[in-house]
N, C-alpha and C. Protein backbone atom coordinates (compact mmCIF):
# COMPACT_ATOMS: atom_id res chain seq x y z
N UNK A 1 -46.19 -15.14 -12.89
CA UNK A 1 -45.09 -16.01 -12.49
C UNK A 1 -45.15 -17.27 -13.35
N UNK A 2 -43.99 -17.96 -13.78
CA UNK A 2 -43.78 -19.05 -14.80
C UNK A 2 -44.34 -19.97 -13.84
N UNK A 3 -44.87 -21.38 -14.58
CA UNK A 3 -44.91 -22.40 -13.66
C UNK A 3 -43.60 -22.88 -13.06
N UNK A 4 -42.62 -22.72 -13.41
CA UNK A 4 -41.21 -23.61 -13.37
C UNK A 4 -40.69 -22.78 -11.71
N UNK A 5 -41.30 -21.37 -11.74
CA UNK A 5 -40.60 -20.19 -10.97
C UNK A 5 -41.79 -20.81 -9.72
N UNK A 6 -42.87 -20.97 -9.89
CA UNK A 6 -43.98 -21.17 -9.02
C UNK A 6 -44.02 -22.36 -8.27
N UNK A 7 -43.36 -23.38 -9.23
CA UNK A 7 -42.60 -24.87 -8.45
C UNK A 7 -41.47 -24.35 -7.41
N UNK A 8 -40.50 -23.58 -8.08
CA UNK A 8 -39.11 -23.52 -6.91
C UNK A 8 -39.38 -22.78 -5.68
N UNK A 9 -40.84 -21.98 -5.67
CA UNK A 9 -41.23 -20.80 -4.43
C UNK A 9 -42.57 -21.77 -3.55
N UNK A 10 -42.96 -22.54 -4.11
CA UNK A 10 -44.30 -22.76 -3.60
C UNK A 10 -44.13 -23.82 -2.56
N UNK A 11 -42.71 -24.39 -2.35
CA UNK A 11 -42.69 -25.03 -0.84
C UNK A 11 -42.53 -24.01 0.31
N UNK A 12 -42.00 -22.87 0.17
CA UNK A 12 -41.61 -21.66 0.83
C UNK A 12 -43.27 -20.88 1.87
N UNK A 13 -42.70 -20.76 2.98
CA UNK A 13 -43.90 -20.16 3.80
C UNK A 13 -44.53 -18.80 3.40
N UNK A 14 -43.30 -17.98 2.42
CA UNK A 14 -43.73 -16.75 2.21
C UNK A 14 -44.97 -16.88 1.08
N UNK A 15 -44.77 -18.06 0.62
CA UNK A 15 -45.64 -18.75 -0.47
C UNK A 15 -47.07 -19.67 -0.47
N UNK A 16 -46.68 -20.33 0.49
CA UNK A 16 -47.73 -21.63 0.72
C UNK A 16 -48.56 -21.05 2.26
N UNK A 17 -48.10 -20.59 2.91
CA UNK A 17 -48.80 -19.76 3.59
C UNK A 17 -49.90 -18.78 3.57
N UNK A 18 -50.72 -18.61 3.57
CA UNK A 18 -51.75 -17.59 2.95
C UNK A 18 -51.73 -16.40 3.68
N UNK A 19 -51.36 -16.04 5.22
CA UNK A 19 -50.97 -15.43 5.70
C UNK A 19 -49.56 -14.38 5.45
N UNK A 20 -48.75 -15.25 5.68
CA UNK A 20 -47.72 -15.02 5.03
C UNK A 20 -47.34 -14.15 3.98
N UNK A 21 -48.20 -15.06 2.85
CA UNK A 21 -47.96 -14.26 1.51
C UNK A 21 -48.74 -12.87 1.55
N UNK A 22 -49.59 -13.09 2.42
CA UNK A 22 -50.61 -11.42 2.09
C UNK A 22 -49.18 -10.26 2.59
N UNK A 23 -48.98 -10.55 3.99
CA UNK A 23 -47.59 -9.44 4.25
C UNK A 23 -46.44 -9.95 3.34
N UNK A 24 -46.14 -10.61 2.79
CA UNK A 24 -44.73 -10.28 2.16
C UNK A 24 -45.40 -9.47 0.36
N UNK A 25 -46.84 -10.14 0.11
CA UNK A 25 -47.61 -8.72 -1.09
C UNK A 25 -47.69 -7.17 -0.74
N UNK A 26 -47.95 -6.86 0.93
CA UNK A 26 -48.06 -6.06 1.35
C UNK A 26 -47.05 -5.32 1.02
N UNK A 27 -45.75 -5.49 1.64
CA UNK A 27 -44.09 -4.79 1.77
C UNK A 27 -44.00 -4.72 0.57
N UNK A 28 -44.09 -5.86 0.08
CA UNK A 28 -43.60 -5.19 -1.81
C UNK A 28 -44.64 -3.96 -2.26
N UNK A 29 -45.59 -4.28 -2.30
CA UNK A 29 -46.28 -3.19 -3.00
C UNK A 29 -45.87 -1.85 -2.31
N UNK A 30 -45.79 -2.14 -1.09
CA UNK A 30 -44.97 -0.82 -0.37
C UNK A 30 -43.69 -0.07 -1.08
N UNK A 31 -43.11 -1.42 -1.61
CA UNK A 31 -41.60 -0.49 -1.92
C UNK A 31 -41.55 -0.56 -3.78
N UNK A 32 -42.69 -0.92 -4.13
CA UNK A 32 -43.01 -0.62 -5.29
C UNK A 32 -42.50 -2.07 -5.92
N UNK A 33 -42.39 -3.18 -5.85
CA UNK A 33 -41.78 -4.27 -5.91
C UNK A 33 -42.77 -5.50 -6.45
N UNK A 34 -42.57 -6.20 -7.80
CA UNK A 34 -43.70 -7.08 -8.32
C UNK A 34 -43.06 -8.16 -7.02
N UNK A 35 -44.62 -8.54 -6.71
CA UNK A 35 -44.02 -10.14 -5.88
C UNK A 35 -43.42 -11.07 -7.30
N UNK A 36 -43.58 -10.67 -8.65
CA UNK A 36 -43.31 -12.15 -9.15
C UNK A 36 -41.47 -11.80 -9.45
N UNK A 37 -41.33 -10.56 -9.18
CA UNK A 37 -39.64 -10.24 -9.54
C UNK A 37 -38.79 -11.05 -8.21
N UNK A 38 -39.54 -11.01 -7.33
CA UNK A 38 -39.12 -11.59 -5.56
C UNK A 38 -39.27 -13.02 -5.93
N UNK A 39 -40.28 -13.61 -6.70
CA UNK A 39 -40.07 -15.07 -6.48
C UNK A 39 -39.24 -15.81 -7.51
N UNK A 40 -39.17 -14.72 -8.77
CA UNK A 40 -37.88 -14.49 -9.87
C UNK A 40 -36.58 -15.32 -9.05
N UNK A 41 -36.03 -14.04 -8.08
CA UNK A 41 -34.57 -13.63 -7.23
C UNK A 41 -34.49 -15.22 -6.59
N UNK A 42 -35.97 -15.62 -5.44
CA UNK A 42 -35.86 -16.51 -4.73
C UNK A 42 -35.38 -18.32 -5.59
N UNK A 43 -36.24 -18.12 -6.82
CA UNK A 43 -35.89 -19.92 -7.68
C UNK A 43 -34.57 -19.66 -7.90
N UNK A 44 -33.82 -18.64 -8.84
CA UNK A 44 -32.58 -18.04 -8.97
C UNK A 44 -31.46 -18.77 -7.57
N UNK A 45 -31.98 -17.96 -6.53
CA UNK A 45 -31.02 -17.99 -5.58
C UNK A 45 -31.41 -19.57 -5.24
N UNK A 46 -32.10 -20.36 -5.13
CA UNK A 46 -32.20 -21.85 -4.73
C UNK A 46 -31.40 -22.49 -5.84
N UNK A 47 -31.53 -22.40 -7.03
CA UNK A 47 -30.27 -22.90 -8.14
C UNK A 47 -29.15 -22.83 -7.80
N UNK A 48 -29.18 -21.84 -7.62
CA UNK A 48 -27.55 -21.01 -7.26
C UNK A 48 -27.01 -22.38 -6.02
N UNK A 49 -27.42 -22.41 -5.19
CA UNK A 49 -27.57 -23.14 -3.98
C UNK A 49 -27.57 -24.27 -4.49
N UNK A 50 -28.29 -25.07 -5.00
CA UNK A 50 -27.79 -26.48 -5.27
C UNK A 50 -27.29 -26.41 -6.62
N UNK A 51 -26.38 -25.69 -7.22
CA UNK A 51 -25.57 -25.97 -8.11
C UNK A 51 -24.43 -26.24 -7.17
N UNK A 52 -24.00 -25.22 -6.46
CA UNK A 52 -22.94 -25.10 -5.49
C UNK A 52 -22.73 -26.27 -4.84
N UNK A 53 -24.34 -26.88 -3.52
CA UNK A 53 -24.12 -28.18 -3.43
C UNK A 53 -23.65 -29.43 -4.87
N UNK A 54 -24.11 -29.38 -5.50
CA UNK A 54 -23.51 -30.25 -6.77
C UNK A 54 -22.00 -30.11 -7.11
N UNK A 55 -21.01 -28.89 -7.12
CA UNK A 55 -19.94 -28.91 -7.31
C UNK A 55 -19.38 -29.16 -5.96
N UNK A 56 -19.90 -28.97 -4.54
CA UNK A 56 -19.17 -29.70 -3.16
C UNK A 56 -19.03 -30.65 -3.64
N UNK A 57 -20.03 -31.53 -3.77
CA UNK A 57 -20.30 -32.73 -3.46
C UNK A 57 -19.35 -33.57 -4.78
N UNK A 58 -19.34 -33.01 -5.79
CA UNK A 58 -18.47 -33.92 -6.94
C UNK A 58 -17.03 -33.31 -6.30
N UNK A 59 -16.61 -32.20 -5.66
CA UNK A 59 -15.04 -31.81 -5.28
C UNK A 59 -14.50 -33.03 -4.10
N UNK A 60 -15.91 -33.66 -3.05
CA UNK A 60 -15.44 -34.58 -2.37
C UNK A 60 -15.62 -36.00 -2.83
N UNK A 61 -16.26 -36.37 -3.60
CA UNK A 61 -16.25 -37.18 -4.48
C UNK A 61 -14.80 -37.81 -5.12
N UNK A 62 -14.39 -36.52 -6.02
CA UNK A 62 -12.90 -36.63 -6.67
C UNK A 62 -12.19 -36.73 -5.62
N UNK A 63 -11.83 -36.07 -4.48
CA UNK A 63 -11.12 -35.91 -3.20
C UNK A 63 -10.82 -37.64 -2.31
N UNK A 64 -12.06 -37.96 -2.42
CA UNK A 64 -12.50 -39.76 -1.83
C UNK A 64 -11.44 -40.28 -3.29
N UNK A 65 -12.23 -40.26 -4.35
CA UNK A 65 -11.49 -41.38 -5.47
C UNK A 65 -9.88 -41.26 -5.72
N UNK A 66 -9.58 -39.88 -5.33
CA UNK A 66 -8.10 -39.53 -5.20
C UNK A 66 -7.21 -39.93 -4.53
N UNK A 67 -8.02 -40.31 -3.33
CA UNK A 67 -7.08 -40.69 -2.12
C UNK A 67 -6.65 -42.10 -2.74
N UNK A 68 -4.85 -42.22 -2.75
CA UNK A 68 -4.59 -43.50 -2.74
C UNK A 68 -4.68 -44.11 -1.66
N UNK A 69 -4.68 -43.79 -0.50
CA UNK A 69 -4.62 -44.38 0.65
C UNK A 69 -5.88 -45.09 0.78
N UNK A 70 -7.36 -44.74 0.06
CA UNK A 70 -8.14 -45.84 -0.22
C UNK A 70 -8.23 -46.84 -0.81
N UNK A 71 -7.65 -46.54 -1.80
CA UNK A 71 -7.62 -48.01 -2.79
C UNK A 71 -6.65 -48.68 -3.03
N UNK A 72 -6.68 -49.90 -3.03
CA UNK A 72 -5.61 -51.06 -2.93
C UNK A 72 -5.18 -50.89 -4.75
N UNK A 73 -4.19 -51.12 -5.27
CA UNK A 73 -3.67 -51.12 -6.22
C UNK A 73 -3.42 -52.46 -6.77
């Protein structure tokens, strides 16, 4: 696993947990599955997620600065 991939998983319980991580190594190896392809999917899908928050948040942003009804002219 990259360090960069090991930063975005390692606040995660399936991660920082020692418990945890032994059953979620377990199931994968069960279904034939690298844990590092799972913690791949998981940094992936947290990007994904605050990119999304980042384009809310600039759509209400523009939405606030748009409104004339806020600003005095």
């Amino acid at each position: 696993m990259t360090p960069e991939t090991q930063e975005q998983v390692s606040d995660l319980l399936l991660w920082s947990d020692k418990e945890s991580h032994e059953i979620l190594k377990k199931v994968a190896a069960e279904h034939g599955i690298e844990i590092d392809a799972l913690a791949d999917l998981v940094a992936w899908e947290r990007e994904e997620l605050e990119s999304i928050r980042r384009r809310q948040m600039n759509a209400t942003f523009d939405e606030i600065f748009d409104n004339e009804h806020y600003w005095r002219k």
